[in-house]
Protein backbone atom coordinates (compact mmCIF):
# COMPACT_ATOMS: atom_id res chain seq x y z
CA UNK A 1 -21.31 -45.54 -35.00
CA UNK A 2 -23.79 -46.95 -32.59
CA UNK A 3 -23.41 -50.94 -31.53
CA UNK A 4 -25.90 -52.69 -29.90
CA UNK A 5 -25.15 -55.16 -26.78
CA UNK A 6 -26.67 -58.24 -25.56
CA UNK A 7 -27.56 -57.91 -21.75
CA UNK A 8 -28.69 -60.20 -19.15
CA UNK A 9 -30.95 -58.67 -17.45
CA UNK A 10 -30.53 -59.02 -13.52
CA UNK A 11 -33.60 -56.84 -12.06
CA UNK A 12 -36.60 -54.91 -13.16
CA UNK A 13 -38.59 -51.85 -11.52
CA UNK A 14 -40.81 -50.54 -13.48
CA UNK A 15 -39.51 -49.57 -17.11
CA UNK A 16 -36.29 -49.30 -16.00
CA UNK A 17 -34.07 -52.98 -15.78
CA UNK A 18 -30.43 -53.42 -14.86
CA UNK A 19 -28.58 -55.59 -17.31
CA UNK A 20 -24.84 -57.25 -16.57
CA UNK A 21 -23.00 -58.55 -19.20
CA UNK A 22 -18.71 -59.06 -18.86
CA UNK A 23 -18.98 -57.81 -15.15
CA UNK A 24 -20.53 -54.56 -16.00
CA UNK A 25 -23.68 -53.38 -15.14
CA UNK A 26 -25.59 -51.08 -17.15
CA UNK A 27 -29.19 -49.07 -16.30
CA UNK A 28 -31.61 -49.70 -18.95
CA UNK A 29 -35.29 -49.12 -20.24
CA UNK A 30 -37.68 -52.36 -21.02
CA UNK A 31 -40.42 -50.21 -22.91
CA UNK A 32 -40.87 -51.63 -26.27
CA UNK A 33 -40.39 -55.15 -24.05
CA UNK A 34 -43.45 -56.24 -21.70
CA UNK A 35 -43.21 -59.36 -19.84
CA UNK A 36 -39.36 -59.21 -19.41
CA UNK A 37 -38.14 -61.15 -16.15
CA UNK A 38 -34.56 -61.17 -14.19
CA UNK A 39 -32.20 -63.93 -16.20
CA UNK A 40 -33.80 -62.83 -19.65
CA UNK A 41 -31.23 -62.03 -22.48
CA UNK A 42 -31.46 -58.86 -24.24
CA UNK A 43 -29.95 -57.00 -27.04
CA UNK A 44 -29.77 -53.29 -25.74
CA UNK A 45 -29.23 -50.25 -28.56
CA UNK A 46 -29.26 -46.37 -26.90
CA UNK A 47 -29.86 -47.38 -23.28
CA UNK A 48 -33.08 -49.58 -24.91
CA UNK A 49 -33.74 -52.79 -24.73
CA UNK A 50 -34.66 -53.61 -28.50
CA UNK A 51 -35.35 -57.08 -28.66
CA UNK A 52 -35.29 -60.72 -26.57
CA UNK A 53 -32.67 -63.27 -27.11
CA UNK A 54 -31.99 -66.72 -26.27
CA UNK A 55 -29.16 -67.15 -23.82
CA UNK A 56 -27.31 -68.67 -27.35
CA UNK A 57 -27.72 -66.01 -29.37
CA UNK A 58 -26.52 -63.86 -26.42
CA UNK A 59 -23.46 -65.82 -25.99
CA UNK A 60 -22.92 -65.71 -29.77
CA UNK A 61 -22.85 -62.00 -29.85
CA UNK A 62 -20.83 -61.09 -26.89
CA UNK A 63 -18.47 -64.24 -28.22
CA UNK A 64 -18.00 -61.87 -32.03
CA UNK A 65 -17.60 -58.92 -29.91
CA UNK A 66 -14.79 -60.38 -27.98
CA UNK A 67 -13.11 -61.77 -31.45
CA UNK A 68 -13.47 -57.93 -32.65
CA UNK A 69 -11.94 -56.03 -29.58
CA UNK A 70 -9.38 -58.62 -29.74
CA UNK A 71 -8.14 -58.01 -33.61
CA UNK A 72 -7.46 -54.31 -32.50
């Protein structure tokens, strides 16, 4: 099973972006995302960043994925 993982992304070069999310950092590609800039929320699937979120919707995922590690 794959899960995908909201990221705020903290610098660009290029294609490739650095996203931080929980205190971890994680190297990423922006490819299917032009115009991305440092602060912008993304949800990231396979080391991709697959689509832009709001810092909400952001919060709202990383806020169910909490709830989920927590019932194990």
């Amino acid at each position: 099973m794959c899960l995908a993982v909201p990221l705020k992304i903290t610098s660009i070069d290029g294609k490739r972006a650095v996203g931080e999310a929980g205190g971890l950092s994680q190297t990423l590609r922006v490819d299917f995302l032009p115009g991305l800039q440092p602060g912008d929320y993304v949800m990231v699937h396979a080391g991709f960043a697959i689509q832009k979120l709001t810092e909400e919707q952001a919060a709202e995922n990383l806020a169910a994925i909490r709830e989920a590690l927590d019932a194990l």
